[in-house]
PDB file of N, CA and C in Angstrom:
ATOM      1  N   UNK A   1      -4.014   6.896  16.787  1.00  0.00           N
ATOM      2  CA  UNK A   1      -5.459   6.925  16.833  1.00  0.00           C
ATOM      3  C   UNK A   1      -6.008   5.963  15.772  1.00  0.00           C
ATOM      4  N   UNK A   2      -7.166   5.169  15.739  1.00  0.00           N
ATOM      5  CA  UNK A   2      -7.837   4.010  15.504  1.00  0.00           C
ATOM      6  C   UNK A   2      -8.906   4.923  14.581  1.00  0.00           C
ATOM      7  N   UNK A   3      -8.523   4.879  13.325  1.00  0.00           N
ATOM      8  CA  UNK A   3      -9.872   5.309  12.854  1.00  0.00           C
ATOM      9  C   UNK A   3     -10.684   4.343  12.885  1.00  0.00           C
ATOM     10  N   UNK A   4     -12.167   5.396  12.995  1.00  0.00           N
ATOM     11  CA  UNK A   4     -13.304   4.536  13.241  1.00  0.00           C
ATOM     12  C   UNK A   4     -13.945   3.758  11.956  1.00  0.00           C
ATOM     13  N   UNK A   5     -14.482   2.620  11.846  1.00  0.00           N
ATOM     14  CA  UNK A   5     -15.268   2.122  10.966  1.00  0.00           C
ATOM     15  C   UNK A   5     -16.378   2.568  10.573  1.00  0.00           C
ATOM     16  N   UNK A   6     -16.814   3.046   9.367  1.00  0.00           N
ATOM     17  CA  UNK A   6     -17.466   3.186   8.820  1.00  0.00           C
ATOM     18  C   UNK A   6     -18.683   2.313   8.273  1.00  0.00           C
ATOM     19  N   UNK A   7     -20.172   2.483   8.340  1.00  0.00           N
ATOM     20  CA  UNK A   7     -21.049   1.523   8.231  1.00  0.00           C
ATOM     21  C   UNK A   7     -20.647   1.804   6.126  1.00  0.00           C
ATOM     22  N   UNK A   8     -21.247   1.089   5.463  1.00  0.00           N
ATOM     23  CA  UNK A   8     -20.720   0.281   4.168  1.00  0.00           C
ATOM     24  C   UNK A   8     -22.083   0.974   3.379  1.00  0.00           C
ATOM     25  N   UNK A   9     -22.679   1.659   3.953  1.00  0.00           N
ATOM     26  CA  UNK A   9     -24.400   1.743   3.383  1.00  0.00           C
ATOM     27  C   UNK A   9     -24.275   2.926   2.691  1.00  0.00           C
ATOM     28  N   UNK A  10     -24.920   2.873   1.510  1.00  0.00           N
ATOM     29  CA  UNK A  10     -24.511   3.930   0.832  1.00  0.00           C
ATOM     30  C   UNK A  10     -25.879   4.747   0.483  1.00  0.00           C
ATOM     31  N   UNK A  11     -27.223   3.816   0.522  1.00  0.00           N
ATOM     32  CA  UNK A  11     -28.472   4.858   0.362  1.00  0.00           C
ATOM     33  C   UNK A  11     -29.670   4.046   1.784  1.00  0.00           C
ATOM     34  N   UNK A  12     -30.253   4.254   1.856  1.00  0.00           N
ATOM     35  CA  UNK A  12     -31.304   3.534   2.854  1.00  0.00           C
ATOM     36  C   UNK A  12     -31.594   2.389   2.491  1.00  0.00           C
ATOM     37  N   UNK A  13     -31.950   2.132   1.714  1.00  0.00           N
ATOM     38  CA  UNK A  13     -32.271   0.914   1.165  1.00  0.00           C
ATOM     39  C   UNK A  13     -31.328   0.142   1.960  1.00  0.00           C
ATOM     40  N   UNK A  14     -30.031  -0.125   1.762  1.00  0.00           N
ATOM     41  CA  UNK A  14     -29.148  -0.457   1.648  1.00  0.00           C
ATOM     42  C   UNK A  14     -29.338  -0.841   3.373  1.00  0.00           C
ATOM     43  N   UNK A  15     -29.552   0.317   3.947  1.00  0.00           N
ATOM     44  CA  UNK A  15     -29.679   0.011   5.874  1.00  0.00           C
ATOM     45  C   UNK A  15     -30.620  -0.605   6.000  1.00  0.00           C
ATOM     46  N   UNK A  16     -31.528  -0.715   5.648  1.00  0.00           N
ATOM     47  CA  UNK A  16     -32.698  -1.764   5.937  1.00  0.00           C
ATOM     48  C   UNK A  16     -33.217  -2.595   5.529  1.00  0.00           C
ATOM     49  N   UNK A  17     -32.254  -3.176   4.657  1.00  0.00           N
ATOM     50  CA  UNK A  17     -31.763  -4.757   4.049  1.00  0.00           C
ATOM     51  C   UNK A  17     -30.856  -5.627   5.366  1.00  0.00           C
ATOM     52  N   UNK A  18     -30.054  -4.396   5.344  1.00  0.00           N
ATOM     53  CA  UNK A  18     -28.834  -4.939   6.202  1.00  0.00           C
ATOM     54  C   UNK A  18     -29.680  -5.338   8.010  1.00  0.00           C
ATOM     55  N   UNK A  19     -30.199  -4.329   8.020  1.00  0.00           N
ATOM     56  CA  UNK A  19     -31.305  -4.718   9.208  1.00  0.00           C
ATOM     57  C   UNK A  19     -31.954  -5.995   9.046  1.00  0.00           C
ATOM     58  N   UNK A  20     -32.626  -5.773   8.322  1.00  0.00           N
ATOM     59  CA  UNK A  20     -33.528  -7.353   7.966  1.00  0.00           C
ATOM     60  C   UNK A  20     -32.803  -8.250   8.235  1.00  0.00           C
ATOM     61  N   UNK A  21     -31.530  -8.428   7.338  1.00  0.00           N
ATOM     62  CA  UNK A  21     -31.186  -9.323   7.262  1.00  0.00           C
ATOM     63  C   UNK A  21     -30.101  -9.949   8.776  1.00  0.00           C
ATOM     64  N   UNK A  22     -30.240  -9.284   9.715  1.00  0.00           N
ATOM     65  CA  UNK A  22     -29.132  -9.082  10.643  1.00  0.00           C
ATOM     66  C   UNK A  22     -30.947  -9.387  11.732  1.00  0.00           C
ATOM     67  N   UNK A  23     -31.769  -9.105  11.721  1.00  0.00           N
ATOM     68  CA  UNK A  23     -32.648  -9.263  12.141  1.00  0.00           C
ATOM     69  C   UNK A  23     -33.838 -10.687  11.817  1.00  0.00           C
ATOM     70  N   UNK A  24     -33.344 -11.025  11.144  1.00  0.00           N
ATOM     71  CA  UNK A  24     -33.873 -12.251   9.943  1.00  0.00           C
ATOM     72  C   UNK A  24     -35.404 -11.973   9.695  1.00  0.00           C
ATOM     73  N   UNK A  25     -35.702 -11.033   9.708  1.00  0.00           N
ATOM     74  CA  UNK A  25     -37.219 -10.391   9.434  1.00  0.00           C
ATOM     75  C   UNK A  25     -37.112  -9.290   8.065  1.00  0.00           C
ATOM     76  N   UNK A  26     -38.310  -9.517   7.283  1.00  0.00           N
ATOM     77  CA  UNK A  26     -38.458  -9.002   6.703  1.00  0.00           C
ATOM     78  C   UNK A  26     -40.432  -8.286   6.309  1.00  0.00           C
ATOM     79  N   UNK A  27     -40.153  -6.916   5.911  1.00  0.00           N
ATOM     80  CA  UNK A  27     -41.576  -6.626   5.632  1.00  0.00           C
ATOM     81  C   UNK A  27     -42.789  -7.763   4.787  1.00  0.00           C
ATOM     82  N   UNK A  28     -42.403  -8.065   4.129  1.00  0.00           N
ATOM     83  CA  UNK A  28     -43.033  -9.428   3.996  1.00  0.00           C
ATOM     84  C   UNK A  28     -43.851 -10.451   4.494  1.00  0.00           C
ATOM     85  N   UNK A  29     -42.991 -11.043   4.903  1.00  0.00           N
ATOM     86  CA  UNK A  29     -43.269 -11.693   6.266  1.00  0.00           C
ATOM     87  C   UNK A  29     -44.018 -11.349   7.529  1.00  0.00           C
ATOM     88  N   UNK A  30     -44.463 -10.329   7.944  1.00  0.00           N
ATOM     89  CA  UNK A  30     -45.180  -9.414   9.024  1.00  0.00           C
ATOM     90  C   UNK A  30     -46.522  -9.452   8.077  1.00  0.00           C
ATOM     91  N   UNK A  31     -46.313  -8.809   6.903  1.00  0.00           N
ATOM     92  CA  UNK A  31     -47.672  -8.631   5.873  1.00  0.00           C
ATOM     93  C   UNK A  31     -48.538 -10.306   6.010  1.00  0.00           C
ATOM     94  N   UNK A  32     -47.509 -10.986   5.678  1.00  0.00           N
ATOM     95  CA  UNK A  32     -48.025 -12.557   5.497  1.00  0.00           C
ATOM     96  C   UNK A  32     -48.303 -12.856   6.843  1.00  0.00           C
ATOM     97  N   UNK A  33     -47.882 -12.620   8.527  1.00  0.00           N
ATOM     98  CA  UNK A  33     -48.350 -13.402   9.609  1.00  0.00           C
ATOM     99  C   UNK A  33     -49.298 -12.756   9.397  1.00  0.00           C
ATOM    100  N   UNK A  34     -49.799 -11.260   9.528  1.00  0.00           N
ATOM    101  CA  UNK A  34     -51.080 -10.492   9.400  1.00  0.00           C
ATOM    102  C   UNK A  34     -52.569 -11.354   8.632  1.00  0.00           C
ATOM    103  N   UNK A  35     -51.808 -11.893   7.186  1.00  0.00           N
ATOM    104  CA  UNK A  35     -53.478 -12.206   6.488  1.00  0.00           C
ATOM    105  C   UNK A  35     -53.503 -13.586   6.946  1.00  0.00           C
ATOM    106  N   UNK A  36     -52.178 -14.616   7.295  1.00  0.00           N
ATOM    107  CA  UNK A  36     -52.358 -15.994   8.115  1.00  0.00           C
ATOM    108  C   UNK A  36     -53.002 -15.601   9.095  1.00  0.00           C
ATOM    109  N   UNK A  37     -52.850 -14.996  10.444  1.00  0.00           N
ATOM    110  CA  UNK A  37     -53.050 -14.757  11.552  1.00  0.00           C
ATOM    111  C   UNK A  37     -54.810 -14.936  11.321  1.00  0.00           C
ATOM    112  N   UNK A  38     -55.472 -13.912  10.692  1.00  0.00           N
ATOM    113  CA  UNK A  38     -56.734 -13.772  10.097  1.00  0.00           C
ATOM    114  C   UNK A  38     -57.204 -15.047   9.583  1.00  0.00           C
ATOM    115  N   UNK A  39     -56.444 -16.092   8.845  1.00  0.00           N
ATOM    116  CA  UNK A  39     -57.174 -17.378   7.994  1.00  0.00           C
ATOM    117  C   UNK A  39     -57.012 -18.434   8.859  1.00  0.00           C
ATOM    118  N   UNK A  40     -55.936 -18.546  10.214  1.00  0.00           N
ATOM    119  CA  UNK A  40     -55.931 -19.440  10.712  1.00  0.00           C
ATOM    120  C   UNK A  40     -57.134 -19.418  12.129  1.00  0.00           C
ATOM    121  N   UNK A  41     -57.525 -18.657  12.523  1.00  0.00           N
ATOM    122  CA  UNK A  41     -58.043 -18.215  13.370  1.00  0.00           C
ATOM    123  C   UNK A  41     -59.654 -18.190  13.344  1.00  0.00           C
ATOM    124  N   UNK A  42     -59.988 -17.979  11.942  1.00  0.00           N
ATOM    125  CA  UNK A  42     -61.331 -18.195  11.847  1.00  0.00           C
ATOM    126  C   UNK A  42     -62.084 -16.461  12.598  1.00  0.00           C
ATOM    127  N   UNK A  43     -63.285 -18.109  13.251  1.00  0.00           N
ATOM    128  CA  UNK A  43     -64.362 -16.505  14.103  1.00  0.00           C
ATOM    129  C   UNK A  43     -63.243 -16.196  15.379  1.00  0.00           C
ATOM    130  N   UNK A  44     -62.456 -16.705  15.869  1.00  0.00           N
ATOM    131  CA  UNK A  44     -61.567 -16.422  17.012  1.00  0.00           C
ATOM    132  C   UNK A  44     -60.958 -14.725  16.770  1.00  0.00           C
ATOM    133  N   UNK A  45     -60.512 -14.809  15.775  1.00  0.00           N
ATOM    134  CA  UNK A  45     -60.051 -13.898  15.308  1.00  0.00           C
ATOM    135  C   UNK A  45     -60.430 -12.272  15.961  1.00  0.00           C
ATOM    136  N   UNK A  46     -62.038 -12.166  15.740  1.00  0.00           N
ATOM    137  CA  UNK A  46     -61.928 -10.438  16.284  1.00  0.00           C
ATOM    138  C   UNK A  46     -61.852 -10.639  17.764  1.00  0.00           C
ATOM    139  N   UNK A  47     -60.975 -11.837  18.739  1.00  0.00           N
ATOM    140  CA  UNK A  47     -61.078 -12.015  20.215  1.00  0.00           C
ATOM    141  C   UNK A  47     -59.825 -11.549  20.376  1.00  0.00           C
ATOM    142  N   UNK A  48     -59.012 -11.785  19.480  1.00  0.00           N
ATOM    143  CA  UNK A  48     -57.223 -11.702  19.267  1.00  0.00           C
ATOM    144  C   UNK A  48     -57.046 -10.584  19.236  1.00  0.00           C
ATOM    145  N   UNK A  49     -56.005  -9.304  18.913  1.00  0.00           N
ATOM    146  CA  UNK A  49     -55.958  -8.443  18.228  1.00  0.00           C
ATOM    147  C   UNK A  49     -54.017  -8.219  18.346  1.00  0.00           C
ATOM    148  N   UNK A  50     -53.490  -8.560  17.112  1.00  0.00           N
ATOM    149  CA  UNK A  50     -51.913  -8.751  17.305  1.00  0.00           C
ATOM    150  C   UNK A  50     -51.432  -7.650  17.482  1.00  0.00           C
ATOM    151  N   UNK A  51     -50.398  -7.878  18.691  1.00  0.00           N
ATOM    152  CA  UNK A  51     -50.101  -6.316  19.483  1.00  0.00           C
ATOM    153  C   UNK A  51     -48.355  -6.798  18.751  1.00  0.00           C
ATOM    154  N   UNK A  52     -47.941  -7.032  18.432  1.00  0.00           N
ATOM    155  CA  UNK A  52     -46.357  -7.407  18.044  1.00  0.00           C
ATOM    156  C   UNK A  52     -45.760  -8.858  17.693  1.00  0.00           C
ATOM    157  N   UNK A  53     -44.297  -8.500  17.691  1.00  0.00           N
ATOM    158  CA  UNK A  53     -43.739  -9.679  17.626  1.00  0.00           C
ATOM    159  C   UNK A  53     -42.157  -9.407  17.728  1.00  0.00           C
ATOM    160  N   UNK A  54     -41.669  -9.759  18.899  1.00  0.00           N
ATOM    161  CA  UNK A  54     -40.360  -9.484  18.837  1.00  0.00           C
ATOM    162  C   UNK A  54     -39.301 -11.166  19.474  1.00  0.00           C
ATOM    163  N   UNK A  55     -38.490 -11.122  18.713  1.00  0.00           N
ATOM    164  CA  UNK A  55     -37.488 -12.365  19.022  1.00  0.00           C
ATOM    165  C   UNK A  55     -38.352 -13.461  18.975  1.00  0.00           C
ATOM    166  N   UNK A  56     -39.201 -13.699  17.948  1.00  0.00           N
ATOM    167  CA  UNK A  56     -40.081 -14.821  18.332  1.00  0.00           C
ATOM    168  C   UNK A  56     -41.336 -15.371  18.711  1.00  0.00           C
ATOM    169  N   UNK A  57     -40.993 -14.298  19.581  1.00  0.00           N
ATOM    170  CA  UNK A  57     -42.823 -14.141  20.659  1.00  0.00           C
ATOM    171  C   UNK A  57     -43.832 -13.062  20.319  1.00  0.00           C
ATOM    172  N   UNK A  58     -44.694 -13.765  19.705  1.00  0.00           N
ATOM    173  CA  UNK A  58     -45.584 -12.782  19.417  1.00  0.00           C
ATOM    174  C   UNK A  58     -46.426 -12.643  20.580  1.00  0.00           C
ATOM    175  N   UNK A  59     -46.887 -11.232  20.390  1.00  0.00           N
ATOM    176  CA  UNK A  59     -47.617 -10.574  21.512  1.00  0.00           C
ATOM    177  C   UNK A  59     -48.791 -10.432  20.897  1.00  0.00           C
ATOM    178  N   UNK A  60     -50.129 -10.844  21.881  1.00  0.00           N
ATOM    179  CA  UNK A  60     -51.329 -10.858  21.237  1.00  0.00           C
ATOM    180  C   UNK A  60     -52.057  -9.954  22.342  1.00  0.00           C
ATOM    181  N   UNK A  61     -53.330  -9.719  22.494  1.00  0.00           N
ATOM    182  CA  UNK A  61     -53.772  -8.852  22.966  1.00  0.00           C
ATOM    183  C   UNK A  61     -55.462  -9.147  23.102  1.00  0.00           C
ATOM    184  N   UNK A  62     -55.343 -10.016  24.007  1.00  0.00           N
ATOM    185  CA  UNK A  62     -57.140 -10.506  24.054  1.00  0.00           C
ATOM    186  C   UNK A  62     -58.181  -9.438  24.574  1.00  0.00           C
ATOM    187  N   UNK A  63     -59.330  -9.665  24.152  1.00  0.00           N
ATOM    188  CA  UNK A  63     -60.508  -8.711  24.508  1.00  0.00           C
ATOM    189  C   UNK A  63     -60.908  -9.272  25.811  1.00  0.00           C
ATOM    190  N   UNK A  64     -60.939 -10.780  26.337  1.00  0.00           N
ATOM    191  CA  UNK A  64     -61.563 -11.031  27.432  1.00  0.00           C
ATOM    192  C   UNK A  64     -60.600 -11.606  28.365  1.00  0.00           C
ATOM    193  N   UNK A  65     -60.869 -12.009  29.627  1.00  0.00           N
ATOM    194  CA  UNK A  65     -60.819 -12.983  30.069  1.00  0.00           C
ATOM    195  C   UNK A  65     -60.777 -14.275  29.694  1.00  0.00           C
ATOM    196  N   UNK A  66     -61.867 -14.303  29.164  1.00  0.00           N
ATOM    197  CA  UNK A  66     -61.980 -15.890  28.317  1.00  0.00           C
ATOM    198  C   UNK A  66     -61.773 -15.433  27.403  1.00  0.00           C
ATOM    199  N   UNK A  67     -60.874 -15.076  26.068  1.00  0.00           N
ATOM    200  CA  UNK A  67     -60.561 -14.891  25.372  1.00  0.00           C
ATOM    201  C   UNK A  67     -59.050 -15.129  25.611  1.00  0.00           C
ATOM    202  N   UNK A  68     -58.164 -14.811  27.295  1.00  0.00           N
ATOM    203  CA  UNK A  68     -57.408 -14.880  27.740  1.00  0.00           C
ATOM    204  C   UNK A  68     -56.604 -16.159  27.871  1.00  0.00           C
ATOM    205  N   UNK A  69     -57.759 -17.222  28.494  1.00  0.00           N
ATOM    206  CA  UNK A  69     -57.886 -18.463  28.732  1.00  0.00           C
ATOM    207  C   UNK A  69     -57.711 -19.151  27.344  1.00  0.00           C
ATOM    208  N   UNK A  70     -58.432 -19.131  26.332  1.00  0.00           N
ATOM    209  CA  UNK A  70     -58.474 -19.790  25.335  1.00  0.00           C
ATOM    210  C   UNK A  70     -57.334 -19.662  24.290  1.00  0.00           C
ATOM    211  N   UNK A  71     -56.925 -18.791  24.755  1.00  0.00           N
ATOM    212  CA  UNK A  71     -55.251 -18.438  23.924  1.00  0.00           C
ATOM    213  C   UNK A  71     -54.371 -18.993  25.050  1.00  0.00           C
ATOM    214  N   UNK A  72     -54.200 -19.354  25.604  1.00  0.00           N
ATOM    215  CA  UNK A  72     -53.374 -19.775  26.183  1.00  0.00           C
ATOM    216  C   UNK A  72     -53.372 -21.764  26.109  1.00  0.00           C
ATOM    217  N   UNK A  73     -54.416 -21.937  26.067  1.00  0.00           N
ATOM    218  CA  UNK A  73     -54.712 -23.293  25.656  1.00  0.00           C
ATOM    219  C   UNK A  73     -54.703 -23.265  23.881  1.00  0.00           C
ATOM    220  N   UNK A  74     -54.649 -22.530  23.460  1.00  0.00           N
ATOM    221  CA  UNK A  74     -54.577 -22.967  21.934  1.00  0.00           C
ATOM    222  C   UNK A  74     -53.136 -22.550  21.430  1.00  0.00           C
ATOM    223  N   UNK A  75     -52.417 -21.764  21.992  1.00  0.00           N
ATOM    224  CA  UNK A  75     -50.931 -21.518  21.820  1.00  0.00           C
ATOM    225  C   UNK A  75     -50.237 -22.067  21.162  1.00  0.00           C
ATOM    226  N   UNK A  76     -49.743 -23.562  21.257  1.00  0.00           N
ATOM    227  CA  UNK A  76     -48.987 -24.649  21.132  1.00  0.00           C
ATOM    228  C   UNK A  76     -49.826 -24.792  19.180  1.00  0.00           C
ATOM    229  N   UNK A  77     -50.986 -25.098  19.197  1.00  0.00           N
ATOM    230  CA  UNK A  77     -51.333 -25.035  18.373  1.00  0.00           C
ATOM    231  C   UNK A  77     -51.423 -23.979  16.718  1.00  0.00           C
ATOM    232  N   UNK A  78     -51.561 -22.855  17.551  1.00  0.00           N
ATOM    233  CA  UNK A  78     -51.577 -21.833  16.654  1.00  0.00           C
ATOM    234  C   UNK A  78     -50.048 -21.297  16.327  1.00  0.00           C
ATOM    235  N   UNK A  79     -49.331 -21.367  17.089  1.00  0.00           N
ATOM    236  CA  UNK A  79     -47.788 -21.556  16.657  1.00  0.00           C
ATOM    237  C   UNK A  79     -47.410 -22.428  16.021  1.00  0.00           C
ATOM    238  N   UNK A  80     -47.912 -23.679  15.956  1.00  0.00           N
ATOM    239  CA  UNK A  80     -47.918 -24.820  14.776  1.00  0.00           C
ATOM    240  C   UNK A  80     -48.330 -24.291  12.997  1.00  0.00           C
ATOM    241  N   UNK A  81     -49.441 -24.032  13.618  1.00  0.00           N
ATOM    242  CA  UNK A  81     -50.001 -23.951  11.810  1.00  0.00           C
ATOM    243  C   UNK A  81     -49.606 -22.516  11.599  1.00  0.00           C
ATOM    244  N   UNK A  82     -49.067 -21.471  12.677  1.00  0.00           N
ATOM    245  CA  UNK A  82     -48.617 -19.769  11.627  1.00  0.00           C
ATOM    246  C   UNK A  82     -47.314 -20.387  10.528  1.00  0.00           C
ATOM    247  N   UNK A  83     -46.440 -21.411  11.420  1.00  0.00           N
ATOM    248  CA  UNK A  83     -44.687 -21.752  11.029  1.00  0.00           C
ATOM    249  C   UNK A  83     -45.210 -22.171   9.898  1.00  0.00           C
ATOM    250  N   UNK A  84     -46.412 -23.355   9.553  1.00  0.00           N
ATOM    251  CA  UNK A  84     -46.096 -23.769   8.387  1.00  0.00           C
ATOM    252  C   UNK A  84     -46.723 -22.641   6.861  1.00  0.00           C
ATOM    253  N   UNK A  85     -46.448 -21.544   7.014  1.00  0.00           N
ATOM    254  CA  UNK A  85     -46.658 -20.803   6.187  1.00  0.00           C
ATOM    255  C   UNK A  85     -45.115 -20.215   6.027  1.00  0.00           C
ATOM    256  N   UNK A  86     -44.232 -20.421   6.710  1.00  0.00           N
ATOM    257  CA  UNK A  86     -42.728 -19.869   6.692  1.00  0.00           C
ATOM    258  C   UNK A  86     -41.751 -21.152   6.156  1.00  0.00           C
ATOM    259  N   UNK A  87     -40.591 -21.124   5.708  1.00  0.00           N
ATOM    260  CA  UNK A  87     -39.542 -21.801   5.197  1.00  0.00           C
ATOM    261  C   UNK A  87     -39.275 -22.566   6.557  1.00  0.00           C
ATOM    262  N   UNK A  88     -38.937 -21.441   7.673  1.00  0.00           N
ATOM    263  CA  UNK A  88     -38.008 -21.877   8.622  1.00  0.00           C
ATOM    264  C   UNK A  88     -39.395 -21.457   9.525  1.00  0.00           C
ATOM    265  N   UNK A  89     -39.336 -22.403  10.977  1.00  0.00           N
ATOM    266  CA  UNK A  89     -40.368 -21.994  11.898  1.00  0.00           C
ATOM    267  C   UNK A  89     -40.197 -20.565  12.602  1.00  0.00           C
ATOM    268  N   UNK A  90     -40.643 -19.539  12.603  1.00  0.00           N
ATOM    269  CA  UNK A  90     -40.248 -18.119  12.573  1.00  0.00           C
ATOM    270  C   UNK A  90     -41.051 -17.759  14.263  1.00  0.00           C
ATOM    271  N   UNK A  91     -42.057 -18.239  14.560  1.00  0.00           N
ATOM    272  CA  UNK A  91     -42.530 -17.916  15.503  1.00  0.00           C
ATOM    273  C   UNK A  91     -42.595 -19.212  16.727  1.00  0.00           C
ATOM    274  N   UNK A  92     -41.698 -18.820  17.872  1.00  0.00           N
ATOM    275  CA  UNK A  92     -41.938 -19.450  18.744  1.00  0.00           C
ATOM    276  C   UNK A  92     -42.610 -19.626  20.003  1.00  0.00           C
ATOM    277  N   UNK A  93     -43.695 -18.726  19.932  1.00  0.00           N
ATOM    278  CA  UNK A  93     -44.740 -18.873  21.205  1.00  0.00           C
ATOM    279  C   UNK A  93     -45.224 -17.369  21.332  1.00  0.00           C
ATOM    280  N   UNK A  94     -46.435 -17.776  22.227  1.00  0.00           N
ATOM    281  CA  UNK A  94     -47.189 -16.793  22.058  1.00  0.00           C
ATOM    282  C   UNK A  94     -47.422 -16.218  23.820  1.00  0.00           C
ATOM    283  N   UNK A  95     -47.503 -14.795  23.874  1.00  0.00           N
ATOM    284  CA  UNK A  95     -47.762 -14.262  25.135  1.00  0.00           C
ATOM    285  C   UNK A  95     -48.862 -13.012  25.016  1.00  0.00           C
ATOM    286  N   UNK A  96     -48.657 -13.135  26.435  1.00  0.00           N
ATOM    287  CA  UNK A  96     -50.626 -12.179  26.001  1.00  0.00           C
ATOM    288  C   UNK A  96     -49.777 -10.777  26.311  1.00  0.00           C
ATOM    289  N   UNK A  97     -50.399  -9.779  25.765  1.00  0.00           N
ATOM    290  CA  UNK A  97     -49.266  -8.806  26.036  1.00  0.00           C
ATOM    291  C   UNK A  97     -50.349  -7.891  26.631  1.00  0.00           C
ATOM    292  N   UNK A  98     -49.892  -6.613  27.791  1.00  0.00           N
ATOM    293  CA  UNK A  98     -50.649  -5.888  28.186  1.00  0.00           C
ATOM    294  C   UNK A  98     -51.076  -4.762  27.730  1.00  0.00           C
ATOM    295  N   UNK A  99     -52.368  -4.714  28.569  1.00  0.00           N
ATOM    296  CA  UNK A  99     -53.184  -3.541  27.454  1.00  0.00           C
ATOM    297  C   UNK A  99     -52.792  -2.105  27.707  1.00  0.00           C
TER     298      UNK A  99
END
Protein backbone atom coordinates (compact mmCIF):
# COMPACT_ATOMS: atom_id res chain seq x y z
CA UNK A 1 0.00 0.00 0.00
CA UNK A 2 1.14 3.61 -1.26
CA UNK A 3 0.94 5.90 1.49
CA UNK A 4 -0.76 8.89 0.68
CA UNK A 5 0.91 12.36 0.42
CA UNK A 6 0.44 14.66 2.66
CA UNK A 7 -0.24 18.51 1.85
CA UNK A 8 3.16 20.35 3.65
CA UNK A 9 0.80 23.20 5.28
CA UNK A 10 1.11 23.51 8.61
CA UNK A 11 -1.30 26.66 9.64
CA UNK A 12 -3.67 28.50 7.00
CA UNK A 13 -1.70 30.97 6.19
CA UNK A 14 0.49 28.68 4.84
CA UNK A 15 -2.69 27.23 2.35
CA UNK A 16 -3.41 30.39 1.01
CA UNK A 17 -0.05 31.49 0.05
CA UNK A 18 0.33 28.24 -1.55
CA UNK A 19 -3.03 29.00 -3.38
CA UNK A 20 -2.01 32.34 -4.49
CA UNK A 21 0.81 31.41 -5.50
CA UNK A 22 -0.29 28.23 -7.59
CA UNK A 23 -3.06 30.63 -8.71
CA UNK A 24 -0.70 33.66 -9.45
CA UNK A 25 -3.27 35.96 -7.71
CA UNK A 26 -3.03 37.59 -4.84
CA UNK A 27 -5.40 39.73 -2.34
CA UNK A 28 -3.63 42.66 -3.32
CA UNK A 29 -3.91 42.78 -6.52
CA UNK A 30 -7.95 42.40 -6.66
CA UNK A 31 -7.80 45.47 -3.96
CA UNK A 32 -5.57 47.38 -6.62
CA UNK A 33 -7.84 46.30 -10.00
CA UNK A 34 -10.83 47.58 -7.68
CA UNK A 35 -9.39 51.40 -6.99
CA UNK A 36 -7.67 51.22 -10.90
CA UNK A 37 -10.88 49.94 -12.28
CA UNK A 38 -12.55 53.24 -10.55
CA UNK A 39 -9.48 55.80 -11.81
CA UNK A 40 -9.34 54.43 -15.17
CA UNK A 41 -12.84 54.66 -16.03
CA UNK A 42 -13.71 58.01 -14.98
CA UNK A 43 -17.73 58.99 -15.22
CA UNK A 44 -18.04 55.45 -17.12
CA UNK A 45 -17.55 53.93 -14.12
CA UNK A 46 -21.12 53.81 -12.19
CA UNK A 47 -22.21 52.10 -16.00
CA UNK A 48 -19.67 49.15 -15.16
CA UNK A 49 -20.15 47.30 -12.05
CA UNK A 50 -17.17 44.41 -11.68
CA UNK A 51 -18.88 41.11 -11.34
CA UNK A 52 -15.32 38.98 -11.21
CA UNK A 53 -12.35 37.81 -12.63
CA UNK A 54 -11.35 34.43 -13.32
CA UNK A 55 -8.27 33.03 -15.60
CA UNK A 56 -7.91 36.39 -16.94
CA UNK A 57 -11.24 37.48 -17.98
CA UNK A 58 -12.75 39.78 -16.13
CA UNK A 59 -16.40 39.80 -15.88
CA UNK A 60 -18.12 43.12 -15.88
CA UNK A 61 -21.66 43.70 -15.54
CA UNK A 62 -23.27 46.69 -17.48
CA UNK A 63 -26.41 48.65 -16.43
CA UNK A 64 -27.51 49.21 -20.10
CA UNK A 65 -27.66 48.24 -23.32
CA UNK A 66 -25.59 51.01 -24.30
CA UNK A 67 -23.53 50.65 -21.59
CA UNK A 68 -23.27 47.05 -23.19
CA UNK A 69 -22.16 48.38 -26.51
CA UNK A 70 -19.63 50.75 -25.22
CA UNK A 71 -17.73 48.13 -23.29
CA UNK A 72 -17.36 46.14 -25.80
CA UNK A 73 -15.81 48.78 -28.05
CA UNK A 74 -13.60 50.06 -25.32
CA UNK A 75 -12.33 46.52 -24.19
CA UNK A 76 -9.08 46.35 -26.06
CA UNK A 77 -8.45 49.57 -24.49
CA UNK A 78 -9.30 49.28 -20.96
CA UNK A 79 -7.37 46.01 -20.77
CA UNK A 80 -4.45 48.10 -21.94
CA UNK A 81 -4.24 50.72 -19.29
CA UNK A 82 -5.69 48.08 -16.07
CA UNK A 83 -2.05 45.78 -17.17
CA UNK A 84 -0.06 48.78 -16.88
CA UNK A 85 -0.66 49.04 -13.21
CA UNK A 86 0.68 45.21 -12.87
CA UNK A 87 4.44 43.87 -13.32
CA UNK A 88 3.20 41.23 -15.68
CA UNK A 89 -0.07 41.92 -17.95
CA UNK A 90 -2.59 40.10 -15.53
CA UNK A 91 -5.78 40.74 -17.33
CA UNK A 92 -6.61 39.50 -20.64
CA UNK A 93 -10.01 40.62 -21.85
CA UNK A 94 -13.04 41.54 -20.86
CA UNK A 95 -16.68 39.83 -21.04
CA UNK A 96 -19.96 41.09 -20.06
CA UNK A 97 -21.11 38.68 -17.59
CA UNK A 98 -24.83 37.88 -16.86
CA UNK A 99 -27.08 39.41 -14.61
Amino acid sequence: MIPRKRPCWSTGEDMVRSFQYRNNMSGDRMAILAAVWQKELGHLFGHWELAGLKQGILYVRPKSAAATQELQLRSAGIVRSLNNYFDRAWVKGIKVAAR
